[in-house]
Protein backbone atom coordinates (compact mmCIF):
# COMPACT_ATOMS: atom_id res chain seq x y z
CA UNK A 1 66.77 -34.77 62.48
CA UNK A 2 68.78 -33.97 65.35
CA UNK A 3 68.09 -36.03 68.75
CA UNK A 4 67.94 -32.21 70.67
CA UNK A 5 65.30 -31.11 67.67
CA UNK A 6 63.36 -34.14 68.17
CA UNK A 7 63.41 -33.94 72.19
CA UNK A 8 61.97 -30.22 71.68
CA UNK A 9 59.23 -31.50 69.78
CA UNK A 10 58.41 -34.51 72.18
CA UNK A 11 58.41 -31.59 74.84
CA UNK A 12 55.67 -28.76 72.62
CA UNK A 13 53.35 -31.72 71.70
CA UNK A 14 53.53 -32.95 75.80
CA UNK A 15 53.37 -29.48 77.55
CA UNK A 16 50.92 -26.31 76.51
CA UNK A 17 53.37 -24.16 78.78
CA UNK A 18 56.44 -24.75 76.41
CA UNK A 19 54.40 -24.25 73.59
CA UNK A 20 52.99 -20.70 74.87
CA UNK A 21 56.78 -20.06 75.17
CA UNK A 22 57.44 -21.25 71.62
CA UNK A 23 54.26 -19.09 70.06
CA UNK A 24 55.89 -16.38 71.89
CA UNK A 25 59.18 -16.36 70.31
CA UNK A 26 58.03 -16.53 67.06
CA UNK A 27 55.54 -13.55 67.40
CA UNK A 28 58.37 -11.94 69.52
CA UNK A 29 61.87 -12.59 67.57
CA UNK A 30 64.25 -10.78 69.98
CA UNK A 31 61.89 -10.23 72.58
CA UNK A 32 63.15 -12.12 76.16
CA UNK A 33 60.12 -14.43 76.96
CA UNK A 34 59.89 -13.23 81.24
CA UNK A 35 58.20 -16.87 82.46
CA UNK A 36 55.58 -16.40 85.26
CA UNK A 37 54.25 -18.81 88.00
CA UNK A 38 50.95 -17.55 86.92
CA UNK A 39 51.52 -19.21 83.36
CA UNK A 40 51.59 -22.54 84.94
CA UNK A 41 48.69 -21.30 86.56
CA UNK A 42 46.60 -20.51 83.36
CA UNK A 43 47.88 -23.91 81.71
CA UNK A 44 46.85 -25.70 84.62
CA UNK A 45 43.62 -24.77 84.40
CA UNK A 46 43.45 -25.02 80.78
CA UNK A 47 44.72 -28.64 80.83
CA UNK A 48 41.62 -29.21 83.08
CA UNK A 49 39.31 -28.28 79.91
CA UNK A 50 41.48 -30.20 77.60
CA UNK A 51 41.33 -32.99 79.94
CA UNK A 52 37.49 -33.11 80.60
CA UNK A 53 38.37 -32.69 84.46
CA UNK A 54 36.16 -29.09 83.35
CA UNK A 55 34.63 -28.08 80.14
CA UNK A 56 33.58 -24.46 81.06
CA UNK A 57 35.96 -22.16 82.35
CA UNK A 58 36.47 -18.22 83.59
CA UNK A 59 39.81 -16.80 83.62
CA UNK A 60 40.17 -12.72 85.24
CA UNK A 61 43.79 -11.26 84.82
CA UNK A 62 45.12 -8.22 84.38
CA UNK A 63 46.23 -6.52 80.62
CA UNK A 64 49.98 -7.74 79.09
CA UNK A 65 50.09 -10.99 81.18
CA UNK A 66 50.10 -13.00 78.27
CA UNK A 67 46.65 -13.90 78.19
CA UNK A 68 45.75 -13.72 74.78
CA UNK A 69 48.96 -15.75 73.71
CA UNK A 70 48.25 -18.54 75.59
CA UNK A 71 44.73 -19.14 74.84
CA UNK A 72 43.71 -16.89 71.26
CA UNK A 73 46.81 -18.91 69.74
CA UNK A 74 49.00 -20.92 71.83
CA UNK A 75 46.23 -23.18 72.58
CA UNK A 76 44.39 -23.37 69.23
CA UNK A 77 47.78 -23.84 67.71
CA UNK A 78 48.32 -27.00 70.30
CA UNK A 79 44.50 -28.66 70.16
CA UNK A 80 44.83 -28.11 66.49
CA UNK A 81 48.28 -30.03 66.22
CA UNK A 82 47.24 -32.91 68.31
CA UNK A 83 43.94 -33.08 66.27
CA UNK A 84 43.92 -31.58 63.06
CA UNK A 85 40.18 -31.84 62.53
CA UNK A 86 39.44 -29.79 65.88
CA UNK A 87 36.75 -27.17 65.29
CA UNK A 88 37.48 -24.12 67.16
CA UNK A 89 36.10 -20.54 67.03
CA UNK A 90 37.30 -17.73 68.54
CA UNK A 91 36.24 -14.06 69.77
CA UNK A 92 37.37 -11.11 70.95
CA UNK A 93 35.42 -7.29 70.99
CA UNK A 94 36.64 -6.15 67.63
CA UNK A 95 37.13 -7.35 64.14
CA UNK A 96 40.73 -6.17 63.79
CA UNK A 97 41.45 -7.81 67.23
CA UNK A 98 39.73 -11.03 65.96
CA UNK A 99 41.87 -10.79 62.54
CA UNK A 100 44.78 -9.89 64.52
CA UNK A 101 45.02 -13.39 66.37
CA UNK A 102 43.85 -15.27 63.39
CA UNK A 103 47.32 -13.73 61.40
CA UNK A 104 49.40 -15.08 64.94
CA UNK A 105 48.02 -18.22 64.28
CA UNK A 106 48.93 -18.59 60.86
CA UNK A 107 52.03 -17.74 61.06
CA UNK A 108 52.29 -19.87 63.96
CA UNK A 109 51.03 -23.14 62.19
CA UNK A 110 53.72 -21.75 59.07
CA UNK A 111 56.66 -22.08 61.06
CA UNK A 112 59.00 -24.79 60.27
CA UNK A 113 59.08 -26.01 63.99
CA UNK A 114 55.44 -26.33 64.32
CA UNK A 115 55.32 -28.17 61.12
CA UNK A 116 58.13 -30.73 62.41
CA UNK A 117 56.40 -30.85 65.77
CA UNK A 118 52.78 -32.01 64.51
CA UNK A 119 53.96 -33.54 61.27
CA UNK A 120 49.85 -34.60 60.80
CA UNK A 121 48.53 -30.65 60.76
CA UNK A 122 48.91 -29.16 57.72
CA UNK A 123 46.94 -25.66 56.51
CA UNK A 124 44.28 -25.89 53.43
CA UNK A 125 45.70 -22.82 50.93
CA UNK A 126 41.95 -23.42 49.70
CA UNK A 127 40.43 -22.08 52.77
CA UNK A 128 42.25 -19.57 54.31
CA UNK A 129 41.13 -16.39 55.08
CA UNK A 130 41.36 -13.18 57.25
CA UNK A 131 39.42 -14.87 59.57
CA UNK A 132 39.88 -18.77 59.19
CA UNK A 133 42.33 -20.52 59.81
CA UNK A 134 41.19 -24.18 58.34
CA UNK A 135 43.31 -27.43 57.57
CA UNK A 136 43.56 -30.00 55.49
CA UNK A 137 41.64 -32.59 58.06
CA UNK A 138 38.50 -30.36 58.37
CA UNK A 139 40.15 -28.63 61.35
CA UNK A 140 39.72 -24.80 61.38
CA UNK A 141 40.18 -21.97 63.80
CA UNK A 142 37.44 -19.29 62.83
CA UNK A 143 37.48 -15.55 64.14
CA UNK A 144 34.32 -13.71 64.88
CA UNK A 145 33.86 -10.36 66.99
CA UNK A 146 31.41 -10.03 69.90
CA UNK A 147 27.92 -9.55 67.97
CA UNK A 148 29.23 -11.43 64.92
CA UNK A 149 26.76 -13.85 63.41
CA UNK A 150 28.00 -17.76 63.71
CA UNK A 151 25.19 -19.04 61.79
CA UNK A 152 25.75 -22.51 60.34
CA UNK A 153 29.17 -22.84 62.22
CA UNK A 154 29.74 -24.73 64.93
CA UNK A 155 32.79 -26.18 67.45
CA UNK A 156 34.42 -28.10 70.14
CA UNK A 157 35.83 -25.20 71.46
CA UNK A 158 34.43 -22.01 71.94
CA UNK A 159 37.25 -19.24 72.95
CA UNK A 160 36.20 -16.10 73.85
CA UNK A 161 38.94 -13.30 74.74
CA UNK A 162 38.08 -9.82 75.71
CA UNK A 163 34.60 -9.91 74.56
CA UNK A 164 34.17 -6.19 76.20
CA UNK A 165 36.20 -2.98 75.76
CA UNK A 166 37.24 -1.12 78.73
CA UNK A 167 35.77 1.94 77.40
CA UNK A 168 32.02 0.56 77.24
CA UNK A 169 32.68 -1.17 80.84
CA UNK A 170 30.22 1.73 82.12
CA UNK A 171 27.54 1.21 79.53
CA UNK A 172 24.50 -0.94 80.17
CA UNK A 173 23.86 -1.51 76.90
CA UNK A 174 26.41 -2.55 75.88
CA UNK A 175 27.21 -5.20 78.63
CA UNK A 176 23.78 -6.22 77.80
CA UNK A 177 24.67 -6.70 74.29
CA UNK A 178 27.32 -8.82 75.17
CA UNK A 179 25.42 -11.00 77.67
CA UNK A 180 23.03 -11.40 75.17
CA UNK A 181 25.10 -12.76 72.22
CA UNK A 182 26.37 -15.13 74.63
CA UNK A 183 22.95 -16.55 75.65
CA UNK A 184 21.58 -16.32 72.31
CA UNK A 185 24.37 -17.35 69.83
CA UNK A 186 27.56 -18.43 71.41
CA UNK A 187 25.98 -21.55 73.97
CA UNK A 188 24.39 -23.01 71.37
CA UNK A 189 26.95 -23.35 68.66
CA UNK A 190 28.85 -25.87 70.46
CA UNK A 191 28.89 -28.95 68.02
CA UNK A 192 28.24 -31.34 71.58
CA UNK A 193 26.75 -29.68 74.54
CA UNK A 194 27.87 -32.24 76.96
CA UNK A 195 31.56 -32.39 75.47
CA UNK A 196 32.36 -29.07 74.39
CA UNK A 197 34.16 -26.81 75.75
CA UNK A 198 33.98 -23.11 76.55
CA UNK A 199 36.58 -20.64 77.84
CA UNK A 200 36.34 -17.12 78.74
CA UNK A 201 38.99 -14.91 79.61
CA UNK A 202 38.98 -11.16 80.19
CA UNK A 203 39.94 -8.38 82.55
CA UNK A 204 36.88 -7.67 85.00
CA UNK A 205 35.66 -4.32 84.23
CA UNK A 206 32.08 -4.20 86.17
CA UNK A 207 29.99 -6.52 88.26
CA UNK A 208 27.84 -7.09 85.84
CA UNK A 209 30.14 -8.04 82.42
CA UNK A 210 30.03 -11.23 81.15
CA UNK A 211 32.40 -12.60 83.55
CA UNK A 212 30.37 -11.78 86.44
CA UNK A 213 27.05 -13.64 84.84
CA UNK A 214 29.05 -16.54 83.91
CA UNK A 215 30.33 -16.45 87.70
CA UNK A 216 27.09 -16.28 88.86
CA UNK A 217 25.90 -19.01 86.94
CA UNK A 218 28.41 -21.13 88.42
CA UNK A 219 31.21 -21.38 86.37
CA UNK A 220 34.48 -22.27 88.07
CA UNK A 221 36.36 -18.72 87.81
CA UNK A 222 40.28 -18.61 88.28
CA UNK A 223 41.36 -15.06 89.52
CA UNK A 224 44.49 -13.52 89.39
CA UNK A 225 45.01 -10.29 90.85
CA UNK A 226 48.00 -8.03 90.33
CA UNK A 227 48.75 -8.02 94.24
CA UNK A 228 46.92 -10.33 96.27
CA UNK A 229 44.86 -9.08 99.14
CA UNK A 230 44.50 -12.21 100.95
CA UNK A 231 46.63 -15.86 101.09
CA UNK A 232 45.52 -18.02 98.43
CA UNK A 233 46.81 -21.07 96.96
CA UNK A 234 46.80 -22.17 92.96
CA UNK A 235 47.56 -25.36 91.58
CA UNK A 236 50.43 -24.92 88.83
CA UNK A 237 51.44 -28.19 88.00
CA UNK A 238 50.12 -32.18 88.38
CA UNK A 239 53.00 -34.18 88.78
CA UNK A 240 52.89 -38.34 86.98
CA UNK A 241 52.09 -39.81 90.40
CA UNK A 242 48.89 -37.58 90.44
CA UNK A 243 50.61 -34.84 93.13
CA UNK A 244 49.23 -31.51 92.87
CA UNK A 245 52.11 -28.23 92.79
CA UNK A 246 50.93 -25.35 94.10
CA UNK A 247 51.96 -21.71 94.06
CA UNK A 248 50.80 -19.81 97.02
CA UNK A 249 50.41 -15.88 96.68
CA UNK A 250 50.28 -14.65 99.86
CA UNK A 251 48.61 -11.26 100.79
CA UNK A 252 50.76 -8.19 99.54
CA UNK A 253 52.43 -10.48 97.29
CA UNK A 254 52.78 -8.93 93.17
CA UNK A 255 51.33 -11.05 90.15
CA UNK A 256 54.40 -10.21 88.15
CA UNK A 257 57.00 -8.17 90.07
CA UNK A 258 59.19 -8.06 87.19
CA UNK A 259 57.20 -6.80 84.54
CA UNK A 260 54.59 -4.60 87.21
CA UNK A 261 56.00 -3.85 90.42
CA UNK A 262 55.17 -2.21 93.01
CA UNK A 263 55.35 1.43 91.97
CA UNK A 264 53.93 0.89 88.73
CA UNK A 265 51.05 -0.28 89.97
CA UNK A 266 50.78 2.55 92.53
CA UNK A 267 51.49 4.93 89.45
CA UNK A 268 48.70 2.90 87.70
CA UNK A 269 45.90 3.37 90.19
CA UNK A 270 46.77 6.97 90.37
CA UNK A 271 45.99 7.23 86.56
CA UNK A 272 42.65 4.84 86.09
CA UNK A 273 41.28 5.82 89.65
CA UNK A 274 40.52 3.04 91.75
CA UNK A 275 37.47 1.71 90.30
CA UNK A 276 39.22 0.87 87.14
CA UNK A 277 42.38 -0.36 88.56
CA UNK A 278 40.29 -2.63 90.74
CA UNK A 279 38.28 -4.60 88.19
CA UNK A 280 40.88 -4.39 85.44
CA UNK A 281 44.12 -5.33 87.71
CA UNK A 282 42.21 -6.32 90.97
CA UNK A 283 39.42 -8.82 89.47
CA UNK A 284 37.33 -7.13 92.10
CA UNK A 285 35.00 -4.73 90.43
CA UNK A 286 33.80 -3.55 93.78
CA UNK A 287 36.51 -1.88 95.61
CA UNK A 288 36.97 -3.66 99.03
CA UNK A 289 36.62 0.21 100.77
CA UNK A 290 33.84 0.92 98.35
CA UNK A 291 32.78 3.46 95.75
CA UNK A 292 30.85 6.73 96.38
CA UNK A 293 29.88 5.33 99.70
CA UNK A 294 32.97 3.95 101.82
CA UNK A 295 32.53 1.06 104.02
CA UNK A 296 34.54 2.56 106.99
CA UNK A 297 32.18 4.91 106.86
CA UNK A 298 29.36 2.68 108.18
CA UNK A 299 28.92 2.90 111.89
CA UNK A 300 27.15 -0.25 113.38
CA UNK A 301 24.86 -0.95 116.27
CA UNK A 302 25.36 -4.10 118.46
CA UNK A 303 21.70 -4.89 119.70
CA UNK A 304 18.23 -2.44 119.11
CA UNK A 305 18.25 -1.85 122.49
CA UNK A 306 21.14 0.61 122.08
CA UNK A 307 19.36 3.37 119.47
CA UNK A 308 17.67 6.11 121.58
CA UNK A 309 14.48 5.01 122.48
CA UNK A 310 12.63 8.35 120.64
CA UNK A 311 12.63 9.39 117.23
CA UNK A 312 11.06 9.14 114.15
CA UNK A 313 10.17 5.28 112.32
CA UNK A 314 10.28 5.68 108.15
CA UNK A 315 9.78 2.71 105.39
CA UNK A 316 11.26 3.71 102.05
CA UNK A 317 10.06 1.85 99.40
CA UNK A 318 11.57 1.70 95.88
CA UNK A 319 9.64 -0.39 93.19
CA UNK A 320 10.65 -2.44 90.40
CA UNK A 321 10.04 -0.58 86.82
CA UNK A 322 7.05 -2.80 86.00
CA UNK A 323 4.56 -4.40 88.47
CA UNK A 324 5.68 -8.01 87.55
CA UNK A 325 9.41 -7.07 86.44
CA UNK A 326 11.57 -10.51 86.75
CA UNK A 327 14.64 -8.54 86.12
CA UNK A 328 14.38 -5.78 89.18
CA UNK A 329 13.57 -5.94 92.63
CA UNK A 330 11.25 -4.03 94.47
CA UNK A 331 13.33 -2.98 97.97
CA UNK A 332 11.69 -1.71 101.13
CA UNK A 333 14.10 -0.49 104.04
CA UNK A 334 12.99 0.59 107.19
CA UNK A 335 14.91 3.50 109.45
CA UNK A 336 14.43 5.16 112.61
CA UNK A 337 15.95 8.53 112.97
CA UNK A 338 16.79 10.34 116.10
CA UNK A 339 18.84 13.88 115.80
CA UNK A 340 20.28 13.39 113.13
CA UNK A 341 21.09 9.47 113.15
CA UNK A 342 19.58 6.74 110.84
CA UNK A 343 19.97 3.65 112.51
CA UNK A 344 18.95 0.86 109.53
CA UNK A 345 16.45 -1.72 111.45
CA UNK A 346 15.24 -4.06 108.54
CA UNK A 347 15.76 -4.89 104.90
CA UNK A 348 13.36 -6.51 102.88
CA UNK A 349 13.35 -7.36 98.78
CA UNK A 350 11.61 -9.28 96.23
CA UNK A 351 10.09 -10.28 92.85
CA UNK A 352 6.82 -9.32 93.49
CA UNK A 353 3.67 -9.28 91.03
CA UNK A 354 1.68 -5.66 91.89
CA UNK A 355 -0.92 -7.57 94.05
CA UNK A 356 1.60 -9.52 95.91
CA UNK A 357 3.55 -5.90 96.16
CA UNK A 358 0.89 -4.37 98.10
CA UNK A 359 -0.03 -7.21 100.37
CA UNK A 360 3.67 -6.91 101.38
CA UNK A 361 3.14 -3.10 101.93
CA UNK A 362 0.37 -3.33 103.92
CA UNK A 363 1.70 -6.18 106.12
CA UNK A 364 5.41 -3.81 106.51
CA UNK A 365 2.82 -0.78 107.67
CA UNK A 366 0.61 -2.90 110.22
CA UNK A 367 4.12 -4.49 111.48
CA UNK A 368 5.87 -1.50 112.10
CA UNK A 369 3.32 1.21 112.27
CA UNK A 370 6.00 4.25 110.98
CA UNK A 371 5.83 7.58 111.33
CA UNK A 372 5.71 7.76 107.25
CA UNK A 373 5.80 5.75 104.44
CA UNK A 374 7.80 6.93 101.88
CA UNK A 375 7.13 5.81 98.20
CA UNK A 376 9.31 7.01 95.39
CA UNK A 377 6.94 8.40 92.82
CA UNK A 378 7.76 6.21 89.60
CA UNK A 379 7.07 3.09 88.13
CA UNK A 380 4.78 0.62 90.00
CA UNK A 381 5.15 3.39 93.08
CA UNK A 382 3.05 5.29 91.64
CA UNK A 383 0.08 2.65 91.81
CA UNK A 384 1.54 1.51 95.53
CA UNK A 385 0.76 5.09 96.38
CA UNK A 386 -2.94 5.17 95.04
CA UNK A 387 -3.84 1.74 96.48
CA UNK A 388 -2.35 2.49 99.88
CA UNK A 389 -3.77 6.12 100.33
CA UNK A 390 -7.19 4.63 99.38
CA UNK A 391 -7.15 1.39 101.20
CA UNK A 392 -5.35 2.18 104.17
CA UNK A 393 -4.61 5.20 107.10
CA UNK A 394 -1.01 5.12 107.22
CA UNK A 395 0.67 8.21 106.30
CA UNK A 396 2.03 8.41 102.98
CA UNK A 397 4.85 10.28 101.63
CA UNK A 398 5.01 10.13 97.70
CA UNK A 399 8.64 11.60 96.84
CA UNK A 400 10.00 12.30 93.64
CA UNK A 401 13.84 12.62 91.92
CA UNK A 402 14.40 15.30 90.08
CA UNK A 403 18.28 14.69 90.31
CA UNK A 404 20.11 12.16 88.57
CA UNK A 405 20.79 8.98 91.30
CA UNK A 406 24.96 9.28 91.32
CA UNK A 407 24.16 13.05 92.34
CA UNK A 408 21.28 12.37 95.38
CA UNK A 409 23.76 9.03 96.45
CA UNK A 410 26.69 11.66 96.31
CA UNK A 411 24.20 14.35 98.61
CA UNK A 412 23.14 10.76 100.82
CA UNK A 413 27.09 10.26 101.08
CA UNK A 414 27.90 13.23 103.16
CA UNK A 415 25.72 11.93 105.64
CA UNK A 416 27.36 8.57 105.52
CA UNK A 417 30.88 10.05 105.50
CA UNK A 418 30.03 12.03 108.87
CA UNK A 419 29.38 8.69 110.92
CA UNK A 420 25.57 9.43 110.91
CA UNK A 421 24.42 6.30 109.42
CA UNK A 422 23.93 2.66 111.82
CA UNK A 423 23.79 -0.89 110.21
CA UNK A 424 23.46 -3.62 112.65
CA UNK A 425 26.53 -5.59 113.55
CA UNK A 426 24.61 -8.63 112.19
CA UNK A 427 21.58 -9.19 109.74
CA UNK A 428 20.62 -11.74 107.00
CA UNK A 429 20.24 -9.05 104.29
CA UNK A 430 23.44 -6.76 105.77
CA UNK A 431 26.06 -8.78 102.98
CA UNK A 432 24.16 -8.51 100.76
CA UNK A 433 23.06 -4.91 101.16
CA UNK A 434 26.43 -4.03 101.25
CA UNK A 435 27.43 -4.97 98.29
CA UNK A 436 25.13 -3.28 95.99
CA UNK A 437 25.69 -0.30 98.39
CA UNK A 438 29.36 -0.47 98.34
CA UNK A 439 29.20 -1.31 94.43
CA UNK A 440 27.06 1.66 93.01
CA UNK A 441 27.20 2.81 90.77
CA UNK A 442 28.85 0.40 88.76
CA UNK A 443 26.32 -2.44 90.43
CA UNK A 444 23.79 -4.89 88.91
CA UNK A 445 21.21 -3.71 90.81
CA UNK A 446 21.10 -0.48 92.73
CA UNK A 447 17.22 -1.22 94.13
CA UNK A 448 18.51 -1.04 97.88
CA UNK A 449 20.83 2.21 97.47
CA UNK A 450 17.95 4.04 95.69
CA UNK A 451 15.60 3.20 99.00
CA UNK A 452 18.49 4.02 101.43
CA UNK A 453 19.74 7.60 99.59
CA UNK A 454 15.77 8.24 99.56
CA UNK A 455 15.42 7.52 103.24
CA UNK A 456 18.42 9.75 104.15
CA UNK A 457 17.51 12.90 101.93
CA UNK A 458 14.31 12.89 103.38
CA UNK A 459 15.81 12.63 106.69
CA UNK A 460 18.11 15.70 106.80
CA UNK A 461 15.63 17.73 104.87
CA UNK A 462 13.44 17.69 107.17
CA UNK A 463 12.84 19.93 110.85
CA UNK A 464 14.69 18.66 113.29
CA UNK A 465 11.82 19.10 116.23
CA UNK A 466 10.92 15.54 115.34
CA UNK A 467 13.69 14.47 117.94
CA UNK A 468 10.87 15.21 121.14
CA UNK A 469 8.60 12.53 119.58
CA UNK A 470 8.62 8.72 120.85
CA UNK A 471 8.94 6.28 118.30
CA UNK A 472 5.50 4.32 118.90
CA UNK A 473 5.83 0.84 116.46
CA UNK A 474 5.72 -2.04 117.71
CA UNK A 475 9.27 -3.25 116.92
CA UNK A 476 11.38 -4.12 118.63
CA UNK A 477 10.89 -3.68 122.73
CA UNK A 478 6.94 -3.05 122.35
CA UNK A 479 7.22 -3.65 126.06
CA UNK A 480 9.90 -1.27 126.76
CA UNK A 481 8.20 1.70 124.34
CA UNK A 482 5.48 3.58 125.27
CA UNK A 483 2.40 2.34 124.27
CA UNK A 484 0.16 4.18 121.56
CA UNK A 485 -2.54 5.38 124.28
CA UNK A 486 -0.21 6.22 126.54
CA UNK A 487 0.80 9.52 124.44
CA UNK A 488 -1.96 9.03 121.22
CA UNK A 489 -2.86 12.34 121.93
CA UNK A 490 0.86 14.24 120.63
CA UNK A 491 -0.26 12.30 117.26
CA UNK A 492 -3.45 11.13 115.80
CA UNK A 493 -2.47 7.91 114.04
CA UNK A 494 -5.26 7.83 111.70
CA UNK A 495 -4.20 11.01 110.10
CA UNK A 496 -1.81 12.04 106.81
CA UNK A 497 0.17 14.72 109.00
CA UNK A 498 2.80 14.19 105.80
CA UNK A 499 0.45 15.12 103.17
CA UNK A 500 0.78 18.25 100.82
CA UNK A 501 -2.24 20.98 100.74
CA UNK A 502 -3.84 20.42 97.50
CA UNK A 503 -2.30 23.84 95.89
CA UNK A 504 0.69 23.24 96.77
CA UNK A 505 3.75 21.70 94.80
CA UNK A 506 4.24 18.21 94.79
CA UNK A 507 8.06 18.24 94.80
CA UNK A 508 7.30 20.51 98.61
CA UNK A 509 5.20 17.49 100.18
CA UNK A 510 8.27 15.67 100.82
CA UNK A 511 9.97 16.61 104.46
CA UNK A 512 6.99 17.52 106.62
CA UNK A 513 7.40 18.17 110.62
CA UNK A 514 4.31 15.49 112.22
């Protein structure tokens, strides 16, 4: 053999980045392979797995970047050549996709070059299939879809690519489908659960796929956006003497300027709106301005003592869908309104077992002594509302949604949009409560936005005389407020000045002057 054909093969069994260069040729005769800094990137990180420096690993990039190349069949192709009795199985959303990469493979492992390069890997005709890819050493690469039953298989590897279709990125059920094979089947099919290894790449596509509960569970995640929107450094390369190569992408700068440049992705974003193009091409699945409501649009406060001094004190409550619910939170945000403004004061939110739910109520009411209490009327709010009305004096305001919640947030918006809506310039819960805010509707949770849109309808459909009363609770300047006798007799705190006559329509009891 040739000293330059031998030297090629020293370099495809040494380096996974040649190899996803060599894979790509063959699948690509005539095609010019365009080599990308974020390759490295990918191998670099992959390399980690195969070294054991990691063995779990998320991977966001946008579509066409070579993604499914390097790790569907480039990287079986290479664990598979260095150890022909690898175990390795690999999904994607859909059984043509899966069958698809299984074929690449094949044809892959058939080529005379790969043969000459890993002399010691060689296919069983016995046990091929449209889905396996198996050799003579035990070895195989087996295909499965998202949802597709593993039983009796297991691996080393675990490769998952794509698992969700842009199309169902909207649909809870079916991210929940997805999450749930994972949990269910795919962790536990790993032959070695200290040693095996698991890689996930995808496109994000919402907050809550199955990148973003991998993320949250604490996976290390390597994101690549299509233009970077801050200076960030990734490690390409490790040199012999253990030095680290890095690429730094600096803010502005493109992904892959010769295959997406500039106007292309302008022209892209124009297309798929900016929600898609920022999960899918961003990694960001919450747009950094926001989605129905804007974050410019949030005016801020500096200290209490700059909202008016008089106005009207609400708590909104929403509750979690069941009384002891693990998966949803029960919210409670507290406002005070004056002409018009809604300055938020307080955020609070838990996992709270119905007794524990109204203890918490109670203690919010005492605490702040508000003008109303607003309970959405669904779910465990419907019991809140009972058990307060009975067991306490505060004035109660059950409300109901007839609308559906993207329509009342979109009503809550205009508001928003018109600079009549104060967060404080600082707050434990204001990140947080930004995010889901900024996120919905395409959120995990949307608890704190259904409280907030509640709060703010309620506001502007009420009269507007409110304005001449003093706000009377005892946060935040007690001392600076009036006190309740010195004006108890404009309003008789023992009373329900917010409840509806007993003819009258529930859906009317809502907005009530005090």
């Amino acid at each position: 053999m040739p000293p330059e054909r031998l030297a090629l093969h020293a370099v495809l069994r040494s380096d996974l980045g040649a190899m996803v260069q060599k894979v790509f040729n063959t699948l690509h005769p005539g095609q010019e392979f365009v080599h990308g800094w974020h390759i490295d990137a990918i191998v670099h990180a992959v390399m980690d797995l195969v070294s054991g420096r990691s063995r779990r690993l998320v991977i966001n990039i946008m579509p066409r970047s070579l993604k499914s190349i390097i790790t569907s069949v480039a990287l079986p192709a290479w664990l598979l050549g260095h150890n022909p009795s690898a175990q390795i199985i690999c999904a994607s959303y859909s059984d043509d996709l899966a069958e698809k990469f299984s074929r690449d493979l094949r044809t892959v492992m058939q080529s005379r070059w790969y043969r000459e390069a890993f002399p010691y890997t060689r296919l069983d005709s016995r046990k091929q299939s449209a889905r396996e890819v198996a050799t003579t050493k035990g070895g195989f690469r087996l295909s499965t879809s998202v949802g597709g039953t593993l039983t009796g298989r297991g691996a080393d590897w675990i490769i998952i690519d794509d698992p969700l279709k842009a199309q169902d990125a909207l649909s809870e059920a079916a991210r929940r489908t997805v999450k749930e094979w994972f949990d269910s089947t795919v962790a536990s099919r790993l032959n070695n659960q200290a040693q095996g290894r698991i890689l996930l790449v995808m496109q994000r596509l919402h907050q809550d796929d199955l990148a973003g509960h991998l993320i949250e569970a604490g996976w290390p995640n390597l994101v690549l956006q299509a233009q970077a929107d801050e200076d960030r450094d990734f490690p390409i390369r490790l040199e012999e003497d253990g030095a680290l190569i890095v690429h730094r992408m600096r803010a502005g700068d493109l992904l892959d300027p010769e295959r997406m440049d500039a106007e292309s992705l302008s022209r892209l974003k124009s297309q798929m709106g900016s929600i898609a193009f920022a999960a899918q091409y961003q990694q960001s699945p919450v747009p950094p301005d926001g989605n129905i409501f804007k974050r410019q649009w949030f005016r801020t406060y500096d200290d209490r003592r700059d909202i008016p001094r008089h106005g009207t004190v609400a708590i909104c409550w929403d509750c979690a869908s069941k009384p002891t619910d693990s998966a949803d939170w029960s919210v409670c945000t507290i406002w005070q309104f004056n002409n018009g403004n809604a300055y938020l004061l307080d955020v609070v939110r838990g996992r709270w077992a119905f007794p524990e739910l109204v203890a918490v109520a109670k203690r919010l009411a005492d605490e702040w002594r508000p003008n109303g209490i607003l309970i959405e009327e669904a779910n465990a709010g419907v019991s809140l509302i009972q058990v307060l009305q009975q067991e306490t004096k505060h004035p109660i305001i059950a409300r109901k949604a007839k609308l559906e919640k993207e329509y009342r947030a979109g009503q809550a918006a205009v508001h928003v949009e018109a600079g009549k809506v104060f967060l404080p310039a600082e707050a434990s819960w204001l990140a947080g409560f930004l995010q889901e805010v900024l996120a919905f509707p395409n959120g995990r949770h949307d608890d704190q936005v259904d409280s907030m849109v509640h709060a703010l309808l309620w506001d502007a459909e009420r009269p507007m005389l409110v304005a001449a009363i003093p706000w009377y609770g005892q946060k935040p300047l007690e001392d600076q407020f009036p006190s309740e006798r010195d004006w108890s007799g404009m309003l008789d705190l023992h009373s329900d000045p917010f409840a509806a006559d007993d003819d009258a329509d529930p859906e009317d009891s809502g907005p009530h002057l005090i």
